[in-house]
Protein backbone atom coordinates (compact mmCIF):
# COMPACT_ATOMS: atom_id res chain seq x y z
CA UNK A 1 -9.01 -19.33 14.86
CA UNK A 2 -6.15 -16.95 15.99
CA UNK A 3 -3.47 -18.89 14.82
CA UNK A 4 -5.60 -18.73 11.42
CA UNK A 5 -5.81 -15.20 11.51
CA UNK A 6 -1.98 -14.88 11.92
CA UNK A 7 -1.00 -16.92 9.19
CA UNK A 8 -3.63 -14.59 7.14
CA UNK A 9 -2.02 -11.75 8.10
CA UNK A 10 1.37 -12.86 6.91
CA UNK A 11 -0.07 -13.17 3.49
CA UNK A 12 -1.65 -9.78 3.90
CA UNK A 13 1.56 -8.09 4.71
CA UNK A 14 2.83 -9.36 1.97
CA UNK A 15 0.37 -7.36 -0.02
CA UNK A 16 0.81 -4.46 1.65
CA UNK A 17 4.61 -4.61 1.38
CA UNK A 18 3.88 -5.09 -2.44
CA UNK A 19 1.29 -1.82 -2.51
CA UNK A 20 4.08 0.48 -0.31
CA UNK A 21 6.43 -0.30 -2.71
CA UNK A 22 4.22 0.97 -5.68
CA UNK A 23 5.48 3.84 -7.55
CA UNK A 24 1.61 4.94 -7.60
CA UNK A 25 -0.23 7.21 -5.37
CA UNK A 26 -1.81 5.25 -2.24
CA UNK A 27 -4.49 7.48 -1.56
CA UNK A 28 -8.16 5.78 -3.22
CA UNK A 29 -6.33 2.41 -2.99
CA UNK A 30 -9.18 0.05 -2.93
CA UNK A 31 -6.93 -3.04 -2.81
CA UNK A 32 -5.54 -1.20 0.38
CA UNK A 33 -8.72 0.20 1.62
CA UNK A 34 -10.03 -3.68 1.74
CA UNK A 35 -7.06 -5.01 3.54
CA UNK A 36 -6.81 -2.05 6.10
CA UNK A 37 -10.69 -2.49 6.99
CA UNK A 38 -10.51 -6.88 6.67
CA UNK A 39 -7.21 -6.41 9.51
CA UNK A 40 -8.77 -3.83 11.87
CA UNK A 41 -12.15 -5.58 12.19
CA UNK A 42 -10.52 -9.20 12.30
CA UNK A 43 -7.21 -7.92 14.57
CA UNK A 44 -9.89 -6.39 17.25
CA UNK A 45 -11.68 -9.14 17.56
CA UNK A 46 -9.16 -11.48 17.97
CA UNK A 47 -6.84 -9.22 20.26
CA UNK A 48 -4.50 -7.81 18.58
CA UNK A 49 -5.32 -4.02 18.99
CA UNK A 50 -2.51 -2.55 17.95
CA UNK A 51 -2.86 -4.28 14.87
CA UNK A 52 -6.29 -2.91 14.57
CA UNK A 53 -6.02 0.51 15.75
CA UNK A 54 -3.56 1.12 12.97
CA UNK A 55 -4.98 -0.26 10.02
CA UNK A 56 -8.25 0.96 11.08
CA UNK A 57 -6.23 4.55 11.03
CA UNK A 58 -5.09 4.18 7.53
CA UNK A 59 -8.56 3.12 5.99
CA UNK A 60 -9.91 6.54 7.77
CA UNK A 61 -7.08 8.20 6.12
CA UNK A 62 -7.15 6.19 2.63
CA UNK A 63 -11.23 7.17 2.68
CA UNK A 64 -10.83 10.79 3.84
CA UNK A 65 -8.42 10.79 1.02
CA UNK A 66 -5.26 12.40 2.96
CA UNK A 67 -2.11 12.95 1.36
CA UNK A 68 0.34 10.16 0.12
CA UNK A 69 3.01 11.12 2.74
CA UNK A 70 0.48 10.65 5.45
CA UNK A 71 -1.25 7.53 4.18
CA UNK A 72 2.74 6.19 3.42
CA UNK A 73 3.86 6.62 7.17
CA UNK A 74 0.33 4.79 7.98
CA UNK A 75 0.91 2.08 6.27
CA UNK A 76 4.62 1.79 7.31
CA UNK A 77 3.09 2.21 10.89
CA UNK A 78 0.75 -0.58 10.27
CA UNK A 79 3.66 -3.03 8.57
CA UNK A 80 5.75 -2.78 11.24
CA UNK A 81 3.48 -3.33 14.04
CA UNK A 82 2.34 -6.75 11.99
CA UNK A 83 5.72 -7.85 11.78
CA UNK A 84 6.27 -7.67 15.48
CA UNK A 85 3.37 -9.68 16.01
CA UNK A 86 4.55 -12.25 13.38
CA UNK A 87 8.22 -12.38 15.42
């Protein structure tokens, strides 16, 4: 099940690689808002909280509707912290 997990969260970065480098605002993303809540419930419960605490920090901000430059750095934050669980 965790290796599973991983090798859906490669595809998922993938799709949030493709949204961050959208010309378009982020904020009210629901393509984003649906991968940021599907990795911070499934990252937590497989142990990856890093993984988890930042995605589920970027839905907040995507649903509170924060600024771009915020919910940008969030997202970066959450990228990178997948890709050094993928390495």
């Amino acid at each position: 099940m965790r290796q599973r997990f991983l090798s859906r969260c490669a595809d998922q970065l993938a799709e949030l690689k493709a949204i961050a480098h959208q010309p378009t605002p982020l904020v009210g993303s629901d393509p984003l808002i649906r991968i940021a809540h599907s990795l911070a419930g499934a990252a937590g419960t497989f142990g990856f909280a890093e993984i988890s605490a930042r995605a589920s920090a970027l839905e907040t901000l995507l649903v509170e509707q924060a600024d771009g430059g915020t919910v940008r750095a969030a997202l970066e934050a959450l990228i990178v912290e997948i890709e050094r669980t993928l390495t």
